[in-house]
PDB file of N, CA and C in Angstrom:
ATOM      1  N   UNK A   1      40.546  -6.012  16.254  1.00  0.00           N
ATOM      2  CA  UNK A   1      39.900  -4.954  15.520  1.00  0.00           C
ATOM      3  C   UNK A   1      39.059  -5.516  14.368  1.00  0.00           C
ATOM      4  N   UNK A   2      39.872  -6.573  14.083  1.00  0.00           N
ATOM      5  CA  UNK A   2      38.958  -7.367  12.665  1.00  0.00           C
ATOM      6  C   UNK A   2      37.612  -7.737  12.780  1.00  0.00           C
ATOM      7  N   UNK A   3      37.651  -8.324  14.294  1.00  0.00           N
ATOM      8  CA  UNK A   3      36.227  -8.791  14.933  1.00  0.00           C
ATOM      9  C   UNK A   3      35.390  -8.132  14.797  1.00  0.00           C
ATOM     10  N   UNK A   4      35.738  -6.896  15.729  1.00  0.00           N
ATOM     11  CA  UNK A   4      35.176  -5.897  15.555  1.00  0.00           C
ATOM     12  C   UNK A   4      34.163  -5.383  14.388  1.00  0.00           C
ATOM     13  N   UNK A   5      34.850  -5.369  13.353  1.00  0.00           N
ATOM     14  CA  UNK A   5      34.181  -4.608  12.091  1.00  0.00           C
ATOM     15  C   UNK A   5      33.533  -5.889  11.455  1.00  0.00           C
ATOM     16  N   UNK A   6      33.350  -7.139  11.973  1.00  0.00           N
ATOM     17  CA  UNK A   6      32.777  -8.100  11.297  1.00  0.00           C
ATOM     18  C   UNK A   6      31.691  -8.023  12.374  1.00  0.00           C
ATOM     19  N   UNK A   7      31.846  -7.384  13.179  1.00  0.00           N
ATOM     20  CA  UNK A   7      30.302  -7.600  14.411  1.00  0.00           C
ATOM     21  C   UNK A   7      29.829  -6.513  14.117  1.00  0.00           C
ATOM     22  N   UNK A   8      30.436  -5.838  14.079  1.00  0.00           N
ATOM     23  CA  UNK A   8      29.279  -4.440  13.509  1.00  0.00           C
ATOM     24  C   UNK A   8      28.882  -4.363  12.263  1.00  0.00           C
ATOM     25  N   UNK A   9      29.581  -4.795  11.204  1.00  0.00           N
ATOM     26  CA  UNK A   9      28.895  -5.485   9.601  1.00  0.00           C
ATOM     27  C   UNK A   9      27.526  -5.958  10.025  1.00  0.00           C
ATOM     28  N   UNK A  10      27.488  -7.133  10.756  1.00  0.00           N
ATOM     29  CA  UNK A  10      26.696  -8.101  10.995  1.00  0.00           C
ATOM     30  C   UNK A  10      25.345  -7.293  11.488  1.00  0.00           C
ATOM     31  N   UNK A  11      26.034  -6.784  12.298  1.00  0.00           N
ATOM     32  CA  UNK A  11      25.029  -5.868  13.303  1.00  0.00           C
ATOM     33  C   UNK A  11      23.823  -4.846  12.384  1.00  0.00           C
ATOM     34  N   UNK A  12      24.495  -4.275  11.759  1.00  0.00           N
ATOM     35  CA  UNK A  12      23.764  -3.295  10.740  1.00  0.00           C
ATOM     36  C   UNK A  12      23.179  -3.515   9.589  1.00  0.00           C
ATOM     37  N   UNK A  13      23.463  -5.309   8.800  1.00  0.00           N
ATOM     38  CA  UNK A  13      22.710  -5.567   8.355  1.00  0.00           C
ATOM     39  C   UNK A  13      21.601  -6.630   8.718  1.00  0.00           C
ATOM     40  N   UNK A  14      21.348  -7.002  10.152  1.00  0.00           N
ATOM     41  CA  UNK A  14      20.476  -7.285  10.750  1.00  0.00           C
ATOM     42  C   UNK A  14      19.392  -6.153  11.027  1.00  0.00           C
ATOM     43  N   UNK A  15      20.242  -4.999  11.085  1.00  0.00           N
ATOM     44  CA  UNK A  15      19.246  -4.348  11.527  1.00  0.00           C
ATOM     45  C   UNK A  15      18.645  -3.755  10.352  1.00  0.00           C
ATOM     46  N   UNK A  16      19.313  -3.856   8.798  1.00  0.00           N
ATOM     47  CA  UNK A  16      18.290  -2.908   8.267  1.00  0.00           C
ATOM     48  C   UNK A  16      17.141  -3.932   7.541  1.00  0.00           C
ATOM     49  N   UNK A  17      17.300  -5.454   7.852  1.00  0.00           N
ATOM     50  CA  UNK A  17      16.487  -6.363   7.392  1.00  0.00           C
ATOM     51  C   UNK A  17      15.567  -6.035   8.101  1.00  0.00           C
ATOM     52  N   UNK A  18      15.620  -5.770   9.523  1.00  0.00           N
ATOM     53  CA  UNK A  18      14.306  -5.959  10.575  1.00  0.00           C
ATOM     54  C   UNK A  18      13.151  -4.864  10.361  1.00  0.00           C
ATOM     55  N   UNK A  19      13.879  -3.623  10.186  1.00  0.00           N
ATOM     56  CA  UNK A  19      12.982  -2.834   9.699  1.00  0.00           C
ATOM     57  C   UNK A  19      12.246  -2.519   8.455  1.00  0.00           C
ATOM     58  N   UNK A  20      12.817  -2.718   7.529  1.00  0.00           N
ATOM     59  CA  UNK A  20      12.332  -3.114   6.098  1.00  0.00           C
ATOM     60  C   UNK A  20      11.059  -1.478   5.768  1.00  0.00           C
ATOM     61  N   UNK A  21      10.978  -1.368   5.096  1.00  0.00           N
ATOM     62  CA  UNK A  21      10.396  -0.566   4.464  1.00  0.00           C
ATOM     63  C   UNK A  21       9.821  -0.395   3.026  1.00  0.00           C
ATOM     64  N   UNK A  22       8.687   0.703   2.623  1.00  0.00           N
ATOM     65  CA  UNK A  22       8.282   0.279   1.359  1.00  0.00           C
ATOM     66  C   UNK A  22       9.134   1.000   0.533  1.00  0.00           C
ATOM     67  N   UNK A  23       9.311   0.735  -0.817  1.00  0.00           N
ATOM     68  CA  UNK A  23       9.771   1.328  -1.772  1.00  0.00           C
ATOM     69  C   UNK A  23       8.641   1.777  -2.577  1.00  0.00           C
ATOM     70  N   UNK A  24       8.875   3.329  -3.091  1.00  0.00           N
ATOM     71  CA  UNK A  24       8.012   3.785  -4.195  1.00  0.00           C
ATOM     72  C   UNK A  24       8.139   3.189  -5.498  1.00  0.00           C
ATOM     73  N   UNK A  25       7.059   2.881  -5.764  1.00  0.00           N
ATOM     74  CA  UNK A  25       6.903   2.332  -7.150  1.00  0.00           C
ATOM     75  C   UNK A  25       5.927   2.924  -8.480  1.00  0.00           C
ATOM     76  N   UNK A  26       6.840   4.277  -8.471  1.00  0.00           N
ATOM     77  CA  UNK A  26       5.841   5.252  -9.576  1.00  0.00           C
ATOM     78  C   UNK A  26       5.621   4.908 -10.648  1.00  0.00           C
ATOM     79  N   UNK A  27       6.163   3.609 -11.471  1.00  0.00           N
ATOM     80  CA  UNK A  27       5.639   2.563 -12.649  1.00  0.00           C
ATOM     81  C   UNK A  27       4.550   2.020 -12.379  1.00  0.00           C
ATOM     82  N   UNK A  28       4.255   1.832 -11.576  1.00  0.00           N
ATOM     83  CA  UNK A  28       2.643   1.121 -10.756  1.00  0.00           C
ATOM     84  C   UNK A  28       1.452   2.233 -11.078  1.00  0.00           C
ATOM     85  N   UNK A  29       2.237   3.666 -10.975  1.00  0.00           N
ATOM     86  CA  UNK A  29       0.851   4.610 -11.113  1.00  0.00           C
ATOM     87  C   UNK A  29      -0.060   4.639 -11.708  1.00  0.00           C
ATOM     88  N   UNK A  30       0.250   4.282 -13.429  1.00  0.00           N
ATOM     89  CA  UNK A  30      -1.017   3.822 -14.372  1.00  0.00           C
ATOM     90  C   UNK A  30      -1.155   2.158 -14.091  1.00  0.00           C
ATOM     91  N   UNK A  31      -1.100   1.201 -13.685  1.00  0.00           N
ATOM     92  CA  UNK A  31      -0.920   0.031 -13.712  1.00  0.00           C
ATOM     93  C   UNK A  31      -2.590  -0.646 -13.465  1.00  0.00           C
ATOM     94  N   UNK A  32      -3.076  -1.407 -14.502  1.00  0.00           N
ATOM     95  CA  UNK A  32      -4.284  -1.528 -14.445  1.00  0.00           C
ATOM     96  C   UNK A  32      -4.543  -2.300 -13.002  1.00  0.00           C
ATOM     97  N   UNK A  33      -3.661  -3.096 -12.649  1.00  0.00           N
ATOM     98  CA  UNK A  33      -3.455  -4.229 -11.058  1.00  0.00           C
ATOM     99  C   UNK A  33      -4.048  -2.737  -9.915  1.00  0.00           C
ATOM    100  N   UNK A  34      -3.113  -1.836 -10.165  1.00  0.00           N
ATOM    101  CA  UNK A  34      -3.384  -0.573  -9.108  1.00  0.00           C
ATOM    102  C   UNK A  34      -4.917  -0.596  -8.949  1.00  0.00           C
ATOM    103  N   UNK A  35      -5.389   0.071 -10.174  1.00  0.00           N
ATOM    104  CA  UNK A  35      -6.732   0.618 -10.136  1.00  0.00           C
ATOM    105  C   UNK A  35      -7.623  -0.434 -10.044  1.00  0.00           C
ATOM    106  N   UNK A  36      -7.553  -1.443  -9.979  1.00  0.00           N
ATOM    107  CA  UNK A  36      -8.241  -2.595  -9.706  1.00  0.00           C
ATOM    108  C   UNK A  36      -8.289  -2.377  -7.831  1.00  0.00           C
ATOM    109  N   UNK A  37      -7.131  -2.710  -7.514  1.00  0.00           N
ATOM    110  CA  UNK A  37      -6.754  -2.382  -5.637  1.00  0.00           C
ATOM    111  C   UNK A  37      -7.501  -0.817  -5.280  1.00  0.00           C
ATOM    112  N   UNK A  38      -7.365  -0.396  -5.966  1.00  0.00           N
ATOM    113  CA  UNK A  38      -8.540   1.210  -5.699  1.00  0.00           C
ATOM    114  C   UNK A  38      -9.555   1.491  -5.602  1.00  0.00           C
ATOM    115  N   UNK A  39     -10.326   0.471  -6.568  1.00  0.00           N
ATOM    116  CA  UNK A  39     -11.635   0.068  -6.367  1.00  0.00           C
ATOM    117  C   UNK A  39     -11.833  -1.201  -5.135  1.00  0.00           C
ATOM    118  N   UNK A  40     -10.908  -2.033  -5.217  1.00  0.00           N
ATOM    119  CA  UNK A  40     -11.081  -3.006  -3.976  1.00  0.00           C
ATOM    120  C   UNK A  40     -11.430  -1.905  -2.468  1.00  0.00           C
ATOM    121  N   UNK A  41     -10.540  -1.152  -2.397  1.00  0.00           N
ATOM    122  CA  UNK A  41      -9.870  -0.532  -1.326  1.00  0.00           C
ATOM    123  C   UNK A  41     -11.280   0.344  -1.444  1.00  0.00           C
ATOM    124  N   UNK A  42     -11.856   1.311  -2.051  1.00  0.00           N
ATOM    125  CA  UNK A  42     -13.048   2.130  -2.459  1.00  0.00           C
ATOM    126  C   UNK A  42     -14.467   1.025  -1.823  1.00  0.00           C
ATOM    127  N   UNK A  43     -14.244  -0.089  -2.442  1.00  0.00           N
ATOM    128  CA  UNK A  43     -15.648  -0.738  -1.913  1.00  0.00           C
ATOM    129  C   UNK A  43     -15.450  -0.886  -0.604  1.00  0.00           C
ATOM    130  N   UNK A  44     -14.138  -1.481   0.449  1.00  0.00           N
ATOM    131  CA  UNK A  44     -14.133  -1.660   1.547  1.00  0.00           C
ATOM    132  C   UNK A  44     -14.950  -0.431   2.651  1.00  0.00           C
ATOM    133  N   UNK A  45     -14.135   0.621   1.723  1.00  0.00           N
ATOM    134  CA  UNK A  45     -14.557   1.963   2.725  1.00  0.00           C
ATOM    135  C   UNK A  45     -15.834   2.149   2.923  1.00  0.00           C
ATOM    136  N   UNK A  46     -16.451   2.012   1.410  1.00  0.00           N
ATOM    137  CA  UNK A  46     -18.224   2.242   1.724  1.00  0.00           C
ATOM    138  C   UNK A  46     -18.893   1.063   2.381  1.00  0.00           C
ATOM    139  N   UNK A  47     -18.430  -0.267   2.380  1.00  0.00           N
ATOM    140  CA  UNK A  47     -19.070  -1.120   3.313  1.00  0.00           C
ATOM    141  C   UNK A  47     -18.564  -0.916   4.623  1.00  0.00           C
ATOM    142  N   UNK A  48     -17.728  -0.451   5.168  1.00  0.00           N
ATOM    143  CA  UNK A  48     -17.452   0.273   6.619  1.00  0.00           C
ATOM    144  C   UNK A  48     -17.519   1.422   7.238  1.00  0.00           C
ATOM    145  N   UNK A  49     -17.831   2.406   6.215  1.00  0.00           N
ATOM    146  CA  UNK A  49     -18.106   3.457   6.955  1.00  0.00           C
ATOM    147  C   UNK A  49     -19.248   4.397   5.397  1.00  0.00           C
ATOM    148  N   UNK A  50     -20.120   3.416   5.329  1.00  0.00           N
ATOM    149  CA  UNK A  50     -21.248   3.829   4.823  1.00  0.00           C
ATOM    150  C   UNK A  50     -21.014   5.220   3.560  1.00  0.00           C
ATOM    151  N   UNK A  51     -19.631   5.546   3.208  1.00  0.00           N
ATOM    152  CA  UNK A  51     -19.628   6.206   1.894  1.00  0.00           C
ATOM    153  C   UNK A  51     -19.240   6.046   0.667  1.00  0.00           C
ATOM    154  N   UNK A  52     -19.410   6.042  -0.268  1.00  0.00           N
ATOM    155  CA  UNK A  52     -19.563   5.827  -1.461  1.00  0.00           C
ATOM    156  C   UNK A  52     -18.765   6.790  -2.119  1.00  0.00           C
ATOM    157  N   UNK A  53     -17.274   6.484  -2.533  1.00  0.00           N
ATOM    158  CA  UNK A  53     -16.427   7.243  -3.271  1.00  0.00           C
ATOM    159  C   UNK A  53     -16.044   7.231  -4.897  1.00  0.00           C
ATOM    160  N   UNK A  54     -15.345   7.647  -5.067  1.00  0.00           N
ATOM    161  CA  UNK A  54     -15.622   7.611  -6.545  1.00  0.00           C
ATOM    162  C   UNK A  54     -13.821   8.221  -6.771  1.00  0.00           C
ATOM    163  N   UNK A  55     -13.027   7.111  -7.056  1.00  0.00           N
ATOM    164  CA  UNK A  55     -11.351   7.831  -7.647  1.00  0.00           C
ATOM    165  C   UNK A  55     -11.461   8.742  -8.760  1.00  0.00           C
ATOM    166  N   UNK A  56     -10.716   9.471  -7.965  1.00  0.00           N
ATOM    167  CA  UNK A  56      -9.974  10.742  -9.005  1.00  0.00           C
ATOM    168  C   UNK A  56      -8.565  10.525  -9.686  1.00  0.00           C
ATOM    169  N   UNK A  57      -7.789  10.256  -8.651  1.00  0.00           N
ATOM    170  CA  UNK A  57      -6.381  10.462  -9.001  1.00  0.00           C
ATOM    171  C   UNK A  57      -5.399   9.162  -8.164  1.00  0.00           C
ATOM    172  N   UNK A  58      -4.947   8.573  -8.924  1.00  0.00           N
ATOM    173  CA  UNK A  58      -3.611   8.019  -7.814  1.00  0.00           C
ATOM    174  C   UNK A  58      -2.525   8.970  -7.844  1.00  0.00           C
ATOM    175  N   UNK A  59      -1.603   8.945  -6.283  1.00  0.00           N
ATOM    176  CA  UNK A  59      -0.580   9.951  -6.141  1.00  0.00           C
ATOM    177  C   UNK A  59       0.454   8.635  -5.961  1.00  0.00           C
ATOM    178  N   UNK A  60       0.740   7.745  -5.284  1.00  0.00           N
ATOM    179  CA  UNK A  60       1.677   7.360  -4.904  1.00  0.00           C
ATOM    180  C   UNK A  60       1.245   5.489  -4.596  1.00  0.00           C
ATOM    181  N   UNK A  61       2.287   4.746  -5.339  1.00  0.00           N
ATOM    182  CA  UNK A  61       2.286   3.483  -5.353  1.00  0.00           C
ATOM    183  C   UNK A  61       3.791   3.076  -4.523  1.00  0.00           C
ATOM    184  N   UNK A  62       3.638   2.336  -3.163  1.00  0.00           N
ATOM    185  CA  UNK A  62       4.745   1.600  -2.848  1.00  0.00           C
ATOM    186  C   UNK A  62       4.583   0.604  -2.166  1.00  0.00           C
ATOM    187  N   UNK A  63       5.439  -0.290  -2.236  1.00  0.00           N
ATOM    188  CA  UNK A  63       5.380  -2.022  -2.072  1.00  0.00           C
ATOM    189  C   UNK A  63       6.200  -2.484  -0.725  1.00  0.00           C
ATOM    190  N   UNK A  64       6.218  -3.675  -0.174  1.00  0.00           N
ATOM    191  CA  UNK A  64       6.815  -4.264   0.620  1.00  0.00           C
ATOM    192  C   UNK A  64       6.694  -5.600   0.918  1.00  0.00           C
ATOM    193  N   UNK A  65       7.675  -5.890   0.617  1.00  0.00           N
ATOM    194  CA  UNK A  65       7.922  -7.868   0.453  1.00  0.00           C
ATOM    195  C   UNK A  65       7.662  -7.993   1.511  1.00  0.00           C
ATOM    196  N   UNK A  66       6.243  -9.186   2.082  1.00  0.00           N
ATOM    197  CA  UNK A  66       6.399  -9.695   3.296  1.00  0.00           C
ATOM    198  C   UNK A  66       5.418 -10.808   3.073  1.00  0.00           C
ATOM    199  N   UNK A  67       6.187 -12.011   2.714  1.00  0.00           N
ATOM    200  CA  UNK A  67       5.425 -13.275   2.551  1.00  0.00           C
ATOM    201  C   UNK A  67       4.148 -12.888   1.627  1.00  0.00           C
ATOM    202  N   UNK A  68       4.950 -12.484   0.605  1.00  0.00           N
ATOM    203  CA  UNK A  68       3.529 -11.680  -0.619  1.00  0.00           C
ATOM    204  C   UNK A  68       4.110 -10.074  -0.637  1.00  0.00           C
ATOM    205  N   UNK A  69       3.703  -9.756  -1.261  1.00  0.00           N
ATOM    206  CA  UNK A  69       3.584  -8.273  -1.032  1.00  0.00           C
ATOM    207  C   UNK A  69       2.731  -7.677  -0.573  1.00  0.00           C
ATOM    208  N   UNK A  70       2.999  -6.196  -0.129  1.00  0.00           N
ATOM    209  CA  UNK A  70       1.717  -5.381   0.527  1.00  0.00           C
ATOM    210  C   UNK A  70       2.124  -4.097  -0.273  1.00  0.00           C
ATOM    211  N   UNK A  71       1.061  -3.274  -0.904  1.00  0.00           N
ATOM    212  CA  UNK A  71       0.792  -2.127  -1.405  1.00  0.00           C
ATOM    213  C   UNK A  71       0.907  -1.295  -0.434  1.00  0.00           C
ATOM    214  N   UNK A  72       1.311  -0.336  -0.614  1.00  0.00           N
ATOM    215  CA  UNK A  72       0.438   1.207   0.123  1.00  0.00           C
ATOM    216  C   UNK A  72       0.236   1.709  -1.041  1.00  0.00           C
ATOM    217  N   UNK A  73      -1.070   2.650  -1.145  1.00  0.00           N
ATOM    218  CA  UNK A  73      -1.798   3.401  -2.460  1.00  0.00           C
ATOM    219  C   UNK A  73      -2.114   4.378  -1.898  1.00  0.00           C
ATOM    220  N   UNK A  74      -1.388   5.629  -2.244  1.00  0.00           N
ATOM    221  CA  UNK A  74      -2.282   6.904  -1.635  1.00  0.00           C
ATOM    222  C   UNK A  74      -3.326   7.349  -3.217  1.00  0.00           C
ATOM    223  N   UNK A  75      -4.394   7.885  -3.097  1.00  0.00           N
ATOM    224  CA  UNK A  75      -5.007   8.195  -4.078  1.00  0.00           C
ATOM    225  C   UNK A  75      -6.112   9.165  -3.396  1.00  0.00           C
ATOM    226  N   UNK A  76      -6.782   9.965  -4.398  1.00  0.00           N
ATOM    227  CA  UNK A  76      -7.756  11.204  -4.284  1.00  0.00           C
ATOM    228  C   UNK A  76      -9.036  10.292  -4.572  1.00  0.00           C
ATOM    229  N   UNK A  77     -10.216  10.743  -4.175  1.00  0.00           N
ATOM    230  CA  UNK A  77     -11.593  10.425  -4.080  1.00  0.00           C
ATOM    231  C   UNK A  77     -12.549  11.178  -3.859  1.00  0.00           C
ATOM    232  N   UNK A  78     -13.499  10.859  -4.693  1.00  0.00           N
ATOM    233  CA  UNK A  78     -14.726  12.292  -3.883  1.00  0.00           C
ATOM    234  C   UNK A  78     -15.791  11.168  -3.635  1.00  0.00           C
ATOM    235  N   UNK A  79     -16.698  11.989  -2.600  1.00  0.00           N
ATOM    236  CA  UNK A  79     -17.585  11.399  -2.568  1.00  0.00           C
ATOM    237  C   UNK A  79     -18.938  11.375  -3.283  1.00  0.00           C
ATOM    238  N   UNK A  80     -19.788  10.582  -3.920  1.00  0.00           N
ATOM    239  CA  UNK A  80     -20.558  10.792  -4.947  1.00  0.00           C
ATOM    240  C   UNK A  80     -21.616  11.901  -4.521  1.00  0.00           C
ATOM    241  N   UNK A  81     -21.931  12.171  -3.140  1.00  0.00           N
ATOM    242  CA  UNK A  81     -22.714  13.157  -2.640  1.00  0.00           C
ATOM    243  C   UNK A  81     -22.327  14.727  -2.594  1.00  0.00           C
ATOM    244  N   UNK A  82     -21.411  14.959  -3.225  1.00  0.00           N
ATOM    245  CA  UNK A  82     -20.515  16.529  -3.051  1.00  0.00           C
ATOM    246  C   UNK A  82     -19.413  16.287  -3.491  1.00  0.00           C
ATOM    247  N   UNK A  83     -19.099  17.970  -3.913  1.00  0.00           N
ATOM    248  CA  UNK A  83     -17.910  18.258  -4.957  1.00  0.00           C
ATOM    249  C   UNK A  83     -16.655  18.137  -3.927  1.00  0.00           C
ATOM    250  N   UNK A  84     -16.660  17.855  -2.829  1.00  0.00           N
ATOM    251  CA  UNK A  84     -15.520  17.433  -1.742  1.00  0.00           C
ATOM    252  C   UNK A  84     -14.363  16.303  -2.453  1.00  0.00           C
ATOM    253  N   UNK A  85     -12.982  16.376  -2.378  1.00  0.00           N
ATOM    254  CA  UNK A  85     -12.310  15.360  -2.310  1.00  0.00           C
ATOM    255  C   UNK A  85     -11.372  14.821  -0.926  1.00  0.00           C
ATOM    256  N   UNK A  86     -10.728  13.770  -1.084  1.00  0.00           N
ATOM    257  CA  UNK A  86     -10.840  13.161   0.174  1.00  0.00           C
ATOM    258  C   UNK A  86      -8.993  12.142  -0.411  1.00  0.00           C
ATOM    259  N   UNK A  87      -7.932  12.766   0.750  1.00  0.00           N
ATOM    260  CA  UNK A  87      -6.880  11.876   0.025  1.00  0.00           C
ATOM    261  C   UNK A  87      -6.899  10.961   0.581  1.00  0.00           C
ATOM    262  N   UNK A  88      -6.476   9.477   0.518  1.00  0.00           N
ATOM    263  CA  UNK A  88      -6.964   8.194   0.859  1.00  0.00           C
ATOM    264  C   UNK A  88      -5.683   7.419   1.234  1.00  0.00           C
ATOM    265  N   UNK A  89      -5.130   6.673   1.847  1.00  0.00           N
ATOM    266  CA  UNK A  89      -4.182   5.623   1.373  1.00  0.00           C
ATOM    267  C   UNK A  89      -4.672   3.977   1.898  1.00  0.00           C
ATOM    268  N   UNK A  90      -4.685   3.313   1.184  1.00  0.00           N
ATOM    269  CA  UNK A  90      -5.010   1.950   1.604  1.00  0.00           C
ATOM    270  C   UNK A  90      -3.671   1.065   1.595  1.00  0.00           C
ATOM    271  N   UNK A  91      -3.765  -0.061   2.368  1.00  0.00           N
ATOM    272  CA  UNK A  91      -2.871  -0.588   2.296  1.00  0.00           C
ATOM    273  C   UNK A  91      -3.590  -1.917   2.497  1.00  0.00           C
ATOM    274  N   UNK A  92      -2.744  -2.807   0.841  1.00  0.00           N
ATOM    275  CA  UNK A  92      -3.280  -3.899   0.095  1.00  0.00           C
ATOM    276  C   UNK A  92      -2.366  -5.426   0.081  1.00  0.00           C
ATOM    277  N   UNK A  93      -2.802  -6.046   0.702  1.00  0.00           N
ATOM    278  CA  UNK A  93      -2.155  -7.127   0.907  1.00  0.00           C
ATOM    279  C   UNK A  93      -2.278  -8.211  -0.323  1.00  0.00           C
ATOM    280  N   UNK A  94      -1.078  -8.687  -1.289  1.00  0.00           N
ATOM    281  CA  UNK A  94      -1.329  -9.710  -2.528  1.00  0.00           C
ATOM    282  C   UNK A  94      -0.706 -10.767  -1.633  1.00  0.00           C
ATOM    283  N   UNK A  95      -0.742 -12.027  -1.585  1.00  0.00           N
ATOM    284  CA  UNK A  95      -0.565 -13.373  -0.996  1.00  0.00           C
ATOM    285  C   UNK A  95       0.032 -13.493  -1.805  1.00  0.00           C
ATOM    286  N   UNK A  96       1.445 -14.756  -1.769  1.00  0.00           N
ATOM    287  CA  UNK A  96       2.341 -15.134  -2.562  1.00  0.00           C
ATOM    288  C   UNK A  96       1.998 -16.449  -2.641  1.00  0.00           C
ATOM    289  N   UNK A  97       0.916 -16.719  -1.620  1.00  0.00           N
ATOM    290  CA  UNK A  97       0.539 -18.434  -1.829  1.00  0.00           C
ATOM    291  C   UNK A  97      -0.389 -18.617  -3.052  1.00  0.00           C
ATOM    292  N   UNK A  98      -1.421 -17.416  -3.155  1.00  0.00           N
ATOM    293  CA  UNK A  98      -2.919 -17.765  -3.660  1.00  0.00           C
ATOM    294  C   UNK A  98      -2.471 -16.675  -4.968  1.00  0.00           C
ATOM    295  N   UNK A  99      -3.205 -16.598  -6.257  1.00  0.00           N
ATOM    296  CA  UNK A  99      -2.580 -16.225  -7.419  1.00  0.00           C
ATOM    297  C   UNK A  99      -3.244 -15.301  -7.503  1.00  0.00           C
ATOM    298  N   UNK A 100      -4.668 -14.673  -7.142  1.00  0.00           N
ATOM    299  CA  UNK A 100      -5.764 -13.585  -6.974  1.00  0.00           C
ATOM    300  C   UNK A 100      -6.093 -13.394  -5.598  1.00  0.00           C
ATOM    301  N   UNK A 101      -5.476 -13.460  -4.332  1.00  0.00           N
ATOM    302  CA  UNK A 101      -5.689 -13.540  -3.085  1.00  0.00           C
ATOM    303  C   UNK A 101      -5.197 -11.921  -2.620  1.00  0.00           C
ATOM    304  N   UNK A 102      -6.059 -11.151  -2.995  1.00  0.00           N
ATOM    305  CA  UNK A 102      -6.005  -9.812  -2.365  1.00  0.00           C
ATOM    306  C   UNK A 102      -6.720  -9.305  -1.071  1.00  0.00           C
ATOM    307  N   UNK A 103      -6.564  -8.822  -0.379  1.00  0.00           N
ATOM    308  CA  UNK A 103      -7.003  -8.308   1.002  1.00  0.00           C
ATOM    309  C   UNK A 103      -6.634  -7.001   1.059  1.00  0.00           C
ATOM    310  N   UNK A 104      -7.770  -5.972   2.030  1.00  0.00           N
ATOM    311  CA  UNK A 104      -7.525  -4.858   1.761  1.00  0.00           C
ATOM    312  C   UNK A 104      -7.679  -4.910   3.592  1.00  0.00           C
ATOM    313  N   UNK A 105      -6.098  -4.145   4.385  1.00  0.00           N
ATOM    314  CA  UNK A 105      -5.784  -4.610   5.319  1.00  0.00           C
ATOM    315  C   UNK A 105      -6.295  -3.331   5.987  1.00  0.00           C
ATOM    316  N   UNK A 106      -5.934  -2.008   5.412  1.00  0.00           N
ATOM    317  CA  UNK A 106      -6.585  -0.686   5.550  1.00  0.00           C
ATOM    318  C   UNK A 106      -6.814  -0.162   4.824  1.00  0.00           C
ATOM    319  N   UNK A 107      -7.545   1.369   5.441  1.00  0.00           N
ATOM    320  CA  UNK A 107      -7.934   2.515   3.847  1.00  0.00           C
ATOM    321  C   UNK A 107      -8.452   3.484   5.069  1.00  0.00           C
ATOM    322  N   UNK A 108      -7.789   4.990   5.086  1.00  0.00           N
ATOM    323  CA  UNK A 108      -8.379   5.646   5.653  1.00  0.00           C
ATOM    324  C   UNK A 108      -8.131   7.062   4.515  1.00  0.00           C
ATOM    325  N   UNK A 109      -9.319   7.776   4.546  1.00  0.00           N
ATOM    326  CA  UNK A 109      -9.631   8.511   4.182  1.00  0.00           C
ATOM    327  C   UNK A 109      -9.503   9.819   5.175  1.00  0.00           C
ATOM    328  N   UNK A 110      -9.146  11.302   4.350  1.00  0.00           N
ATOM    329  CA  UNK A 110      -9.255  12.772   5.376  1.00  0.00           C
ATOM    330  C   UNK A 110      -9.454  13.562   4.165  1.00  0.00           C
TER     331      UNK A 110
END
């Protein structure tokens, strides 16, 4: 029976390593690093899909350790052509090798 509960210990914290997930990080919300990644994430969009946004609001900052961290940023945007806003989330890759090595991995806008 002892085995037992040492294989299924084992078992369940294998498994909640594998899946891993982000944690919210609502201290990040004003965080000048954020709004820096907002504008990163903002220029990507208009060099790929030709619009030109402009942040309103961040809603939601959360992280995930993976050889560096990776952001998710949901945030509000309008576009400079109309009173339209647009909620966004990008997701921002920091390198743990390189000390300013940011990458903006996605960003979709609706």
């Amino acid at each position: 029976m002892f085995k037992l509960l040492i294989a299924l210990s084992l078992f369940a914290a294998i498994q909640c390593q594998l899946l891993g997930s982000f944690t919210d990080r609502p201290e990040l919300l004003q965080d000048p690093l954020t709004q820096s990644m907002v504008e990163l994430a903002i220029n990507q969009y208009a060099e790929t899909e030709n619009v030109r946004l402009v942040p309103v609001n961040v809603l939601n900052v959360a992280t995930k350790v993976v050889n560096g961290v990776l952001y998710r940023i949901t945030f509000t945007a309008g576009p400079t052509s109309s009173q339209s806003t647009f909620v966004c989330t990008a997701k921002i890759y920091q390198s743990a090798i390189t000390s300013n090595g940011l990458l903006v991995s996605s960003i979709q806008c609706a």
